[in-house]
C-alpha atoms as a PDB file:
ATOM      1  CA  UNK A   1      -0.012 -72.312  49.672  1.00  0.00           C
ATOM      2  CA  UNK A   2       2.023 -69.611  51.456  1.00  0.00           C
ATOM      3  CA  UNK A   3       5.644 -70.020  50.281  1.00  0.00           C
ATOM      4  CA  UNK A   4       8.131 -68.005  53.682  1.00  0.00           C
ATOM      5  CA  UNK A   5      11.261 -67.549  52.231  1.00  0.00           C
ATOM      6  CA  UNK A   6      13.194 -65.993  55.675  1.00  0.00           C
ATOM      7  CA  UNK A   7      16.871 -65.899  54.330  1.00  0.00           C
ATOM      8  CA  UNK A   8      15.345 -63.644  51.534  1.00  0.00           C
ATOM      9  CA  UNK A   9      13.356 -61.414  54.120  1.00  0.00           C
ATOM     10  CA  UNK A  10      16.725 -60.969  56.497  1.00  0.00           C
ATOM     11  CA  UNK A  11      18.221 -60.067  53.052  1.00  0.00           C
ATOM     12  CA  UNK A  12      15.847 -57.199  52.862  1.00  0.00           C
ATOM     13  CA  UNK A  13      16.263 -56.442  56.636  1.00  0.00           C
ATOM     14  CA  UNK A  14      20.241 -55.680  55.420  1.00  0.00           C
ATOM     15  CA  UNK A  15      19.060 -53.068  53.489  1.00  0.00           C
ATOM     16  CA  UNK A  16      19.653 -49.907  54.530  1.00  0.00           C
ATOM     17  CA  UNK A  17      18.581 -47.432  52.222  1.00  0.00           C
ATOM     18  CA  UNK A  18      14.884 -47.621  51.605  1.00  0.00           C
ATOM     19  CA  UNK A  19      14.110 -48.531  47.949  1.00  0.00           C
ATOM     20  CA  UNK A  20      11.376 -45.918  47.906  1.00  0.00           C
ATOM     21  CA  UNK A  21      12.186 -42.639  49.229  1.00  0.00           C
ATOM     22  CA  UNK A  22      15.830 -42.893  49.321  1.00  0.00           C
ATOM     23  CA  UNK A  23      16.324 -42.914  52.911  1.00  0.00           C
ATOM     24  CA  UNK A  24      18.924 -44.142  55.125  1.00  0.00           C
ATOM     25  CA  UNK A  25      18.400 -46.815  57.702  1.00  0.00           C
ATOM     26  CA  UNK A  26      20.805 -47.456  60.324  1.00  0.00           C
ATOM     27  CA  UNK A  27      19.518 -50.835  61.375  1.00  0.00           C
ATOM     28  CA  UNK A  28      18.364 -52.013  58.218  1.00  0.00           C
ATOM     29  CA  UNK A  29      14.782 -51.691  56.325  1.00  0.00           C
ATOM     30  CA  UNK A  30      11.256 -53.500  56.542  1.00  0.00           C
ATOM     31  CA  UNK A  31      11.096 -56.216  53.778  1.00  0.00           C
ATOM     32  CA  UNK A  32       7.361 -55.174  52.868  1.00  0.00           C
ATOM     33  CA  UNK A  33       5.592 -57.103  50.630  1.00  0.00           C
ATOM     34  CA  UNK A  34       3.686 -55.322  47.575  1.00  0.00           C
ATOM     35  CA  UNK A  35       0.939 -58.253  47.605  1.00  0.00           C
ATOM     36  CA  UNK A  36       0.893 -59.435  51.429  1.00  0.00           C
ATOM     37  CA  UNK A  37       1.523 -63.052  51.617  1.00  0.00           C
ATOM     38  CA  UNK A  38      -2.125 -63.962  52.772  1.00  0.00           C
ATOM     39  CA  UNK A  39      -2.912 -62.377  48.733  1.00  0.00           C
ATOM     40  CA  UNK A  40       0.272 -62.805  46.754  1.00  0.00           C
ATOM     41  CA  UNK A  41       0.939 -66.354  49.183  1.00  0.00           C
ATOM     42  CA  UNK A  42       5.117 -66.436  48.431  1.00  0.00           C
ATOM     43  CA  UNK A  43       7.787 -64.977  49.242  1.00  0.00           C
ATOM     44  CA  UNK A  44       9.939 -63.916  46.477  1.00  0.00           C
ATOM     45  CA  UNK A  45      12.051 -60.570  45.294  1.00  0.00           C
ATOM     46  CA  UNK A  46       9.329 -59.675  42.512  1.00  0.00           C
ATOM     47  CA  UNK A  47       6.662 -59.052  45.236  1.00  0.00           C
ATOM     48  CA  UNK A  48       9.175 -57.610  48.323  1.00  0.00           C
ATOM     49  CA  UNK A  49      11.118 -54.377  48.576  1.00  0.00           C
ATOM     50  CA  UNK A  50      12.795 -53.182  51.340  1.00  0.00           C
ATOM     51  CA  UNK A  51      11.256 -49.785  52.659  1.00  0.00           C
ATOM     52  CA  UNK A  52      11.762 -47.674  56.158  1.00  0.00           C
ATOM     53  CA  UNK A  53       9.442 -47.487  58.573  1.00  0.00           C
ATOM     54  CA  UNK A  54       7.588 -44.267  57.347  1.00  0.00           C
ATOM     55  CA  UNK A  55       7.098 -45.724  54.040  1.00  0.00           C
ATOM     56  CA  UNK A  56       6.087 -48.948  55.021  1.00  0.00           C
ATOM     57  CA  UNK A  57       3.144 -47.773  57.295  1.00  0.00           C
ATOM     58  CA  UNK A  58       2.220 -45.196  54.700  1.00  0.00           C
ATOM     59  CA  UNK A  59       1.538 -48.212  52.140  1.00  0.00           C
ATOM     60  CA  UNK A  60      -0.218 -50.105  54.887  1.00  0.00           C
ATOM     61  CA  UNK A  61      -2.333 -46.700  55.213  1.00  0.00           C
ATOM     62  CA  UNK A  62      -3.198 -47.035  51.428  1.00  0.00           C
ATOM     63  CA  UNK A  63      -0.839 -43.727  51.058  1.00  0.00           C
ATOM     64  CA  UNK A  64       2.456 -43.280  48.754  1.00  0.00           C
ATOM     65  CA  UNK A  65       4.203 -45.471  47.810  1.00  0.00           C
ATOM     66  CA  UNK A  66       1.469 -47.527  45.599  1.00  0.00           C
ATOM     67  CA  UNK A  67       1.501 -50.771  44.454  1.00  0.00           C
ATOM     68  CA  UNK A  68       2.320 -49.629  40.795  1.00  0.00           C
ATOM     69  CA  UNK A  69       5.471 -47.742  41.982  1.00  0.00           C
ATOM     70  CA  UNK A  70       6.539 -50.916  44.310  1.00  0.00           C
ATOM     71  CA  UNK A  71       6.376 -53.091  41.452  1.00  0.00           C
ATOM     72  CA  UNK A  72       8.253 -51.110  38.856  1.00  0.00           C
ATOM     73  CA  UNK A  73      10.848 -50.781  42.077  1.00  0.00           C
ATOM     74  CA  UNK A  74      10.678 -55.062  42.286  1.00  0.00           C
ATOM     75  CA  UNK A  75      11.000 -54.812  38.452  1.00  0.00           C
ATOM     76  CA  UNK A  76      14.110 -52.880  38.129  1.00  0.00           C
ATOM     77  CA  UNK A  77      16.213 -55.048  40.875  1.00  0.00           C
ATOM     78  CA  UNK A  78      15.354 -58.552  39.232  1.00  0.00           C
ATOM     79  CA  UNK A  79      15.714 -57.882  35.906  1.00  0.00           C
ATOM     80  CA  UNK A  80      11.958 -59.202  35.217  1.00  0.00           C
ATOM     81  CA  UNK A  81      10.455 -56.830  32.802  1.00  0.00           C
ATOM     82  CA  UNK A  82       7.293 -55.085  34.534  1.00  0.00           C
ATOM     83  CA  UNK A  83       4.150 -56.201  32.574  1.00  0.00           C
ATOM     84  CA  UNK A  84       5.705 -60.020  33.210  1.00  0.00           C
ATOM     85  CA  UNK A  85       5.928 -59.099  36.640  1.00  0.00           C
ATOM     86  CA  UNK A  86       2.430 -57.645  37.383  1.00  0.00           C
ATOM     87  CA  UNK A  87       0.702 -60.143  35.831  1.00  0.00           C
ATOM     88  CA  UNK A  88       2.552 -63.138  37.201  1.00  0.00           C
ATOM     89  CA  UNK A  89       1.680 -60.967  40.603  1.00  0.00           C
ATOM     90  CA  UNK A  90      -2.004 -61.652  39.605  1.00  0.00           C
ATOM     91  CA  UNK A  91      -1.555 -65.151  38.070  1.00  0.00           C
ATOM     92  CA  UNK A  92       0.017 -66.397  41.669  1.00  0.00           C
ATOM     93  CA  UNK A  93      -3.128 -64.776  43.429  1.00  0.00           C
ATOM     94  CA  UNK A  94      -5.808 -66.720  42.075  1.00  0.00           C
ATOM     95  CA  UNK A  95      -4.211 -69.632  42.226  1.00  0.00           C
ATOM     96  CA  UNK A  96      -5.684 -71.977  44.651  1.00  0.00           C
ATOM     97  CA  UNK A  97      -4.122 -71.788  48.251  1.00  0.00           C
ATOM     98  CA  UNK A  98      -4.029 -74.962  48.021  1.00  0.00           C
ATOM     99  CA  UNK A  99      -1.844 -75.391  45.228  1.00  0.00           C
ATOM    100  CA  UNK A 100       1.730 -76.278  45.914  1.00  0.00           C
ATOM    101  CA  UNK A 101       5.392 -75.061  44.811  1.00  0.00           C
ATOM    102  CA  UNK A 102       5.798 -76.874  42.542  1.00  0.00           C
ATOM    103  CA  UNK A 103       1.924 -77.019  40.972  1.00  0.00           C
ATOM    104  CA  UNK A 104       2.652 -73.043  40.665  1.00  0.00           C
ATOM    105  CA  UNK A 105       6.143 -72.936  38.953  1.00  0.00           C
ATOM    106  CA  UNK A 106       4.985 -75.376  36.316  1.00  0.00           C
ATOM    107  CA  UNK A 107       1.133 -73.277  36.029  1.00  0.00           C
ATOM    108  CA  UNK A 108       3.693 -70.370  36.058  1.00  0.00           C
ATOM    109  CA  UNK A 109       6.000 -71.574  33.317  1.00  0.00           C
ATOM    110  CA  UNK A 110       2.947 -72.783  31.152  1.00  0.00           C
ATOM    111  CA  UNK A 111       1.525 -69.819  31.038  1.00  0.00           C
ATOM    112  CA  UNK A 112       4.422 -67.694  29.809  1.00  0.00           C
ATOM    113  CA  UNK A 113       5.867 -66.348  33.069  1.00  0.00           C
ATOM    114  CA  UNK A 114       9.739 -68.382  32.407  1.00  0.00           C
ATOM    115  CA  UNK A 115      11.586 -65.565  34.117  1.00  0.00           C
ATOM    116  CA  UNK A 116       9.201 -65.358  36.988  1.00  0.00           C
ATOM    117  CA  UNK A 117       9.237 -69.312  37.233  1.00  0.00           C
ATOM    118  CA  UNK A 118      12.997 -68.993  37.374  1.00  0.00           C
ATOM    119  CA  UNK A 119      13.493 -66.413  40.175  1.00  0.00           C
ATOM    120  CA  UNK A 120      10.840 -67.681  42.127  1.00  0.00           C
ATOM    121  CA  UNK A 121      12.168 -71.313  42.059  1.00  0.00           C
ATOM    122  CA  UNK A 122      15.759 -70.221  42.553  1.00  0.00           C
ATOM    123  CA  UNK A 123      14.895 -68.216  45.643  1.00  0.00           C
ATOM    124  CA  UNK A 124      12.506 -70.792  47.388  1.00  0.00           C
ATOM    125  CA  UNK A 125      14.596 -73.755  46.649  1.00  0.00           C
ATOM    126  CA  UNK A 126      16.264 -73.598  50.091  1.00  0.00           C
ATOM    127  CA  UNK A 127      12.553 -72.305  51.948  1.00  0.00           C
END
């Protein structure tokens, strides 16, 4: 299951100040994904952040920024508190790719991630 969510992703093209290093983007940002959908499989705000260009090769180069730092950056804009939002990171990658949107938000919501489960069904409602 790969969930694309494209409002959310031009959302994060409208961006123009890179959530990373601060700077300014005159025709908007590179929604970058801190799990890549082949691993993290959905699109949602707890595993995107909008970066420039320079930043978003460097993390494709396995340079700054790190996953760590992108995550407490994903943390701070949805209101999900960090720890629930790294594990529910891992949680949705071993789920089977199989497995659909719904079959996740439920395995979500059973296994304590309610605030995860609620952002990520909120934003892929529409997808």
């Amino acid at each position: 299951m790969i969930i694309i969510n494209l409002p959310l992703m031009r959302e994060f093209c409208a961006f123009h100040n890179c959530e990373y290093c601060g700077r300014k983007m005159k025709h908007g940002c590179d929604p970058a994904h801190i799990f890549s959908r082949g691993a993290g499989r959905v699109d949602w705000s707890g595993n995107l952040v909008a970066l420039c260009r320079g930043c978003h090769h460097a993390s494709h180069m396995g340079k700054a920024p790190k996953k760590w730092r992108l995550m407490i950056l994903a943390s701070r804009r949805t209101g999900i508190d960090i720890h629930e939002l790294q594990e529910a990171l891992w949680f949705i990658r071993r789920l089977p790719k199989e497995t659909t949107r719904l079959k996740m938000l439920d395995a979500l919501w059973e296994a304590g991630f309610q605030d995860t489960s609620k952002c990520i069904e909120k934003e892929t409602k529409s997808s």
